[in-house]
Protein backbone atom coordinates (compact mmCIF):
# COMPACT_ATOMS: atom_id res chain seq x y z
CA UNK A 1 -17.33 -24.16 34.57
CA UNK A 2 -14.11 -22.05 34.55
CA UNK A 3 -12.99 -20.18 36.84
CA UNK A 4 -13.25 -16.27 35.59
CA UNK A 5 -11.53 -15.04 38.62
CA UNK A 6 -8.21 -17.01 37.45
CA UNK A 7 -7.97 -14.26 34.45
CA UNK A 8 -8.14 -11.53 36.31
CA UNK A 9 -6.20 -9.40 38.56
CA UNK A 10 -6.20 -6.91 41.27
CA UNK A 11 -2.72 -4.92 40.65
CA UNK A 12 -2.37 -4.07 37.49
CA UNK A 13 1.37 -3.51 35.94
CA UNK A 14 1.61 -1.80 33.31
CA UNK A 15 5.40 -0.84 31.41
CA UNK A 16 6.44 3.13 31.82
CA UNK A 17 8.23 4.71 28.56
CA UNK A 18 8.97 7.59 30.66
CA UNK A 19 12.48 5.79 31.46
CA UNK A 20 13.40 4.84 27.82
CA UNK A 21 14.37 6.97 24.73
CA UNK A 22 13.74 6.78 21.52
CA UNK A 23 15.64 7.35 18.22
CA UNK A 24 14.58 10.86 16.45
CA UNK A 25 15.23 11.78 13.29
CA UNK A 26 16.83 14.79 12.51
CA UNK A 27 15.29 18.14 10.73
CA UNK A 28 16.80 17.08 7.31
CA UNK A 29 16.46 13.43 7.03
CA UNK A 30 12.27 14.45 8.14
CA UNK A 31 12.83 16.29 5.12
CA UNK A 32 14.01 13.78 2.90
CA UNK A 33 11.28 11.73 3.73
CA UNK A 34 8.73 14.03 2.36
CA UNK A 35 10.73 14.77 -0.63
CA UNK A 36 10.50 11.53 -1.35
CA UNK A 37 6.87 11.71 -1.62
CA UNK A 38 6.75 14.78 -3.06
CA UNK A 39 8.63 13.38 -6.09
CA UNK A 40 6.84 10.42 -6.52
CA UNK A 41 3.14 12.89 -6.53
CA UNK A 42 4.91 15.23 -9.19
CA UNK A 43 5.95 11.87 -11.07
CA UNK A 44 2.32 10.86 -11.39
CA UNK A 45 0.88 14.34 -11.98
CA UNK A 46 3.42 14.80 -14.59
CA UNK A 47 2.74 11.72 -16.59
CA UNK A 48 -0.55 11.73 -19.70
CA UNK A 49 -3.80 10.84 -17.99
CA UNK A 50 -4.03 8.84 -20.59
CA UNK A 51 -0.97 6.82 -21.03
CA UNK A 52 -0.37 3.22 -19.22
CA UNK A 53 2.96 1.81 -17.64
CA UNK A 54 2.65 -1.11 -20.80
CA UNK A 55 0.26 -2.98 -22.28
CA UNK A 56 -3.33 -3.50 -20.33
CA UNK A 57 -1.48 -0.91 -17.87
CA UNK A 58 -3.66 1.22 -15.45
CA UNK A 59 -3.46 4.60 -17.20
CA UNK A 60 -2.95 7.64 -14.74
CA UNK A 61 -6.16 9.03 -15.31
CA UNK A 62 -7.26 6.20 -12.62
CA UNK A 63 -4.28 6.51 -10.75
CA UNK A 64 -5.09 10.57 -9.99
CA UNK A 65 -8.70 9.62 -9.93
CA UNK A 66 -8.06 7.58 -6.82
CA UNK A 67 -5.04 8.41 -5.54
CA UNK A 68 -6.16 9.23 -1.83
CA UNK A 69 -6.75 5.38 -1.78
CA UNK A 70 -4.00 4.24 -3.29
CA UNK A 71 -0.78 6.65 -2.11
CA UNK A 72 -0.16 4.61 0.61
CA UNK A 73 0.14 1.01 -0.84
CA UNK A 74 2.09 2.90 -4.14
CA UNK A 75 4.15 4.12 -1.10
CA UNK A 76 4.59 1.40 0.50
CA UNK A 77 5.98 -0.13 -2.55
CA UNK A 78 7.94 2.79 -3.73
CA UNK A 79 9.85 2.68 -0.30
CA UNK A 80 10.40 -1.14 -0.02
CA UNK A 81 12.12 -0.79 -3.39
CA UNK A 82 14.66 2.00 -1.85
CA UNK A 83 15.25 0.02 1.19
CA UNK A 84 16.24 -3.13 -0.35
CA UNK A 85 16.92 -2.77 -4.51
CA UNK A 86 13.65 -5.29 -5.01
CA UNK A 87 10.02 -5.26 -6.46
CA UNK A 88 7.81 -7.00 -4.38
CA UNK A 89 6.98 -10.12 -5.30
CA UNK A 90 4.29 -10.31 -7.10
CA UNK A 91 4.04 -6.71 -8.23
CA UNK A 92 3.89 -7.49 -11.88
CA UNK A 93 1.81 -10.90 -11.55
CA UNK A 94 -2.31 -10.83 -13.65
CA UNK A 95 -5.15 -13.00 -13.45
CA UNK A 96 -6.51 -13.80 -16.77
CA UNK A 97 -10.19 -14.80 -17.06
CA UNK A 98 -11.05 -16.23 -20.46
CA UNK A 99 -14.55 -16.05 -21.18
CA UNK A 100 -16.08 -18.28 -23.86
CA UNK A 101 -18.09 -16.66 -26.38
CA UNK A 102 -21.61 -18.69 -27.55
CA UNK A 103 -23.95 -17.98 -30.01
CA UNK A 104 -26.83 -18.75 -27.64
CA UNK A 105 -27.84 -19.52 -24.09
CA UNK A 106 -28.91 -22.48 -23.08
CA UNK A 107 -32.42 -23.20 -22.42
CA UNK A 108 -33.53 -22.53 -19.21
CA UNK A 109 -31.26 -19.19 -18.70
């Protein structure tokens, strides 16, 4: 049997941020940062309901539908682009599932 005491400790130290300080950003640049967003919302509200990004696209009608759940990954995405000049990997990558059409089930289904 282990000894439990080992993992434990009287004193406990624990790190103070009172000492450190940390980078702000200013009034404008907070700004910019929502702008951003605000853009990309107009951007989607702007576009047809009903039209799709390309072929077997979501259409925007979803994208509206839902888009408390998915602002922050469309985000997320938006902003890694600006950062860095690249899609993520993987943004445009589908899973196609072909399904085999029969005339009849087998017996027993």
């Amino acid at each position: 049997m282990t000894n439990v005491r080992a993992f434990k400790s009287d004193i406990m130290n624990r790190p103070d941020l009172e000492d450190f300080s940390f980078n702000t950003l200013s009034v404008m640049k907070r700004g910019e940062l929502t702008r951003l967003f605000s853009e990309v919302v107009n951007a989607v509200w702007d576009c047809d309901s009903f039209k799709s990004s390309g072929r077997g696209g979501i259409i925007f009608d979803f994208i509206k539908d839902f888009w408390e759940k998915l602002k922050l990954i469309i985000m997320r995405v938006i902003l890694e682009f600006h950062r860095n000049g690249k899609l993520v990997k993987g943004l445009n990558c589908t899973f196609i599932a072909l399904i085999l059409k029969v005339d009849e089930y087998p017996q027993g289904l």
